[in-house]
C-alpha atoms as a PDB file:
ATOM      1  CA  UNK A   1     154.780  71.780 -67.606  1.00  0.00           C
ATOM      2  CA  UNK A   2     155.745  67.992 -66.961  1.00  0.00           C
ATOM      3  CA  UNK A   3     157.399  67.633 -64.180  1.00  0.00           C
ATOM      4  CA  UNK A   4     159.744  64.451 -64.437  1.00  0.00           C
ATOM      5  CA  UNK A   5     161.759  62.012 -61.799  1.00  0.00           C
ATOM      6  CA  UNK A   6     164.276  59.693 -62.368  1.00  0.00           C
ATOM      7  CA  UNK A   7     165.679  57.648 -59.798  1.00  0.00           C
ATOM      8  CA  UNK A   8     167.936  56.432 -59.457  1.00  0.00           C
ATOM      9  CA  UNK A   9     170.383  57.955 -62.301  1.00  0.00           C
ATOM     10  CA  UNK A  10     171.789  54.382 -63.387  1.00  0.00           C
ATOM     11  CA  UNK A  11     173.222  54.444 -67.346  1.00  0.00           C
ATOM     12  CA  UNK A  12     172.392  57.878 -68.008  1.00  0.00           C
ATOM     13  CA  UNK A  13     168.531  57.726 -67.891  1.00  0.00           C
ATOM     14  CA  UNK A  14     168.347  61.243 -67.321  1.00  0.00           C
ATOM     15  CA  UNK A  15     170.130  62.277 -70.268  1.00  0.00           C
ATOM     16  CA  UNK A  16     168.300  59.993 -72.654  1.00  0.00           C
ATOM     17  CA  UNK A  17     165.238  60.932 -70.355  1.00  0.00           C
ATOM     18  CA  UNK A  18     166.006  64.538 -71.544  1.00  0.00           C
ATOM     19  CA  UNK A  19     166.826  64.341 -74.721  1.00  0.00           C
ATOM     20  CA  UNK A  20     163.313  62.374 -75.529  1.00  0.00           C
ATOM     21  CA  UNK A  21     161.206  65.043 -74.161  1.00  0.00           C
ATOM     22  CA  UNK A  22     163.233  67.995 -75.597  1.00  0.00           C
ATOM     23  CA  UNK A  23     163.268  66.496 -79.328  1.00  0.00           C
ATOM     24  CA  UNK A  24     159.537  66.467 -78.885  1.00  0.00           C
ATOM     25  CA  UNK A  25     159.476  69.876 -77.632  1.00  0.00           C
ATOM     26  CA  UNK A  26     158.142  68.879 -74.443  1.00  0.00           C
ATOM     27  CA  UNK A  27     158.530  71.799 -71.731  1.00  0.00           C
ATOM     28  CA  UNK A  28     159.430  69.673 -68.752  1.00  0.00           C
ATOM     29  CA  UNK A  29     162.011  69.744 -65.537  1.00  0.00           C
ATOM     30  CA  UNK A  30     163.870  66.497 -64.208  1.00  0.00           C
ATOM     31  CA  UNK A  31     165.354  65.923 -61.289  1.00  0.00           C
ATOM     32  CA  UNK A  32     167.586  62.656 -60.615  1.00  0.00           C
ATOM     33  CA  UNK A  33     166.940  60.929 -56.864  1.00  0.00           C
ATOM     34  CA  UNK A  34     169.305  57.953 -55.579  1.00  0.00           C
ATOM     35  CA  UNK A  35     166.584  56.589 -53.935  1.00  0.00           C
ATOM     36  CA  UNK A  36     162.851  56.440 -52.552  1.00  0.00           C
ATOM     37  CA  UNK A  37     163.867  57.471 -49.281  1.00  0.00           C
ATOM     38  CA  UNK A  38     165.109  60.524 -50.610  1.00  0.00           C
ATOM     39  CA  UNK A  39     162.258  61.060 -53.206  1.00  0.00           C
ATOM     40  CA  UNK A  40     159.653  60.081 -50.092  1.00  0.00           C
ATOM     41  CA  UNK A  41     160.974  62.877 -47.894  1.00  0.00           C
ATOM     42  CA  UNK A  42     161.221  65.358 -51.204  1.00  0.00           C
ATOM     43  CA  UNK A  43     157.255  64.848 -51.678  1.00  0.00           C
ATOM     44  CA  UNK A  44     156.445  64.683 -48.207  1.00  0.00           C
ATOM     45  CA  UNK A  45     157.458  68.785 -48.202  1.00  0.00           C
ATOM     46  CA  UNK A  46     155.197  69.279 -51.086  1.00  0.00           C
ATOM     47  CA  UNK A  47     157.270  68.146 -53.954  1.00  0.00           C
ATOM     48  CA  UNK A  48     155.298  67.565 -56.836  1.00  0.00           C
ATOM     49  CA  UNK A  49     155.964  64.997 -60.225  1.00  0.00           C
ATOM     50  CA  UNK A  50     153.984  63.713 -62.660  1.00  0.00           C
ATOM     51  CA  UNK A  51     156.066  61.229 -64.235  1.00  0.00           C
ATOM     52  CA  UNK A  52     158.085  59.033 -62.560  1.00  0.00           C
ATOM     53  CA  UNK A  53     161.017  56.814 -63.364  1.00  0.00           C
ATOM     54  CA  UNK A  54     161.675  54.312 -61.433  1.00  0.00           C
ATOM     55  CA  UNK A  55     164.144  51.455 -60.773  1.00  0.00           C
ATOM     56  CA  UNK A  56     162.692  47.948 -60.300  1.00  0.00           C
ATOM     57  CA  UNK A  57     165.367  46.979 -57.965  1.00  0.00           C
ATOM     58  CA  UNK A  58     166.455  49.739 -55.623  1.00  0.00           C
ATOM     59  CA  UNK A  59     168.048  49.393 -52.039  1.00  0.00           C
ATOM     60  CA  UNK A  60     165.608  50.309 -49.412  1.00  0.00           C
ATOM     61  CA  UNK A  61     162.247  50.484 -50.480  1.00  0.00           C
ATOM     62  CA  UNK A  62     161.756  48.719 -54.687  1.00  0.00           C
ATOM     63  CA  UNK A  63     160.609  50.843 -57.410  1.00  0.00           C
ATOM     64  CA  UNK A  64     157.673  48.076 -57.538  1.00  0.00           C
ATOM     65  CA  UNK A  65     156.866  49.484 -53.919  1.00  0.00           C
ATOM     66  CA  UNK A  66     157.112  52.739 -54.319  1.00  0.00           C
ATOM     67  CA  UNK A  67     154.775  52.745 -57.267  1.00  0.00           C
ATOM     68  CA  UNK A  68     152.521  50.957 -55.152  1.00  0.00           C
ATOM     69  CA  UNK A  69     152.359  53.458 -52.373  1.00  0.00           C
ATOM     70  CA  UNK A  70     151.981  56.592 -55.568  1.00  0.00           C
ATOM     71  CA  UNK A  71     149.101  55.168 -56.625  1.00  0.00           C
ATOM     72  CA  UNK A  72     147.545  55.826 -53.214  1.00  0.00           C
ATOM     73  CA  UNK A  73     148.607  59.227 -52.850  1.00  0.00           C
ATOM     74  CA  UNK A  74     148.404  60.096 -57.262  1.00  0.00           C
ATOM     75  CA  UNK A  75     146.586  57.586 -59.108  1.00  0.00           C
ATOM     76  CA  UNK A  76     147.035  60.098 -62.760  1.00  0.00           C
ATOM     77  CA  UNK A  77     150.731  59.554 -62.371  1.00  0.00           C
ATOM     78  CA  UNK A  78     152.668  58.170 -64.893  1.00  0.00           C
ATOM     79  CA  UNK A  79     155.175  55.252 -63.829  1.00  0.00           C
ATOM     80  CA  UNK A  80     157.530  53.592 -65.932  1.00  0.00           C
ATOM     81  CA  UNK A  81     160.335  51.472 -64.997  1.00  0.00           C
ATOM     82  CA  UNK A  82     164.043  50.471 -65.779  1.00  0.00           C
ATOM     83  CA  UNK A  83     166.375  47.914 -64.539  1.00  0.00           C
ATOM     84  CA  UNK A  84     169.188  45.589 -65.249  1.00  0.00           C
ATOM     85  CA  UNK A  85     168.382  42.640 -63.197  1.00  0.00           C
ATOM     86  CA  UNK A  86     168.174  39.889 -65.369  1.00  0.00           C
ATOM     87  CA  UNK A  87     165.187  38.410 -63.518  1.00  0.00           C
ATOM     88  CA  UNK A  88     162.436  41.239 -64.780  1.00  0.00           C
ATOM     89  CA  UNK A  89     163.667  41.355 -68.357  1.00  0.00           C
END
């Protein structure tokens, strides 16, 4: 089962998230976090994703960061990454 993150839930990501995965009949469970802080303390008690969503420009800690530190702990996970700042489109 893919096990999916999306964070944070900016423009409905989740839903089109969701609706990708279930048209290709992928079995799967999402969960939306606001932030890595959150999603940080969530793994740290053995929560476990392997595909992550992740906003370029979050408060706290970047997505760019976070990814960075991921690698370290899971370098097989998958990363992509939204955002609407104009300066990383």
């Amino acid at each position: 089962m893919l096990r999916t993150l999306s964070a944070p839930m900016q423009g409905g990501i989740c839903a089109i998230q969701e609706d990708i995965l279930r048209g290709r009949n992928v079995e799967h469970e999402g969960r939306p976090f606001s932030s890595t802080e959150n999603l940080e303390a969530t793994m740290r008690k053995g929560a476990w994703f392997n595909l992550f969503c992740l906003d370029i420009c979050m408060a706290g800690k970047s997505g760019m960061e976070f990814a960075w530190e991921l690698r370290s702990w899971d370098e097989r996970a998958g990363v992509f990454f939204i955002t609407t700042a104009a300066t990383h489109i």
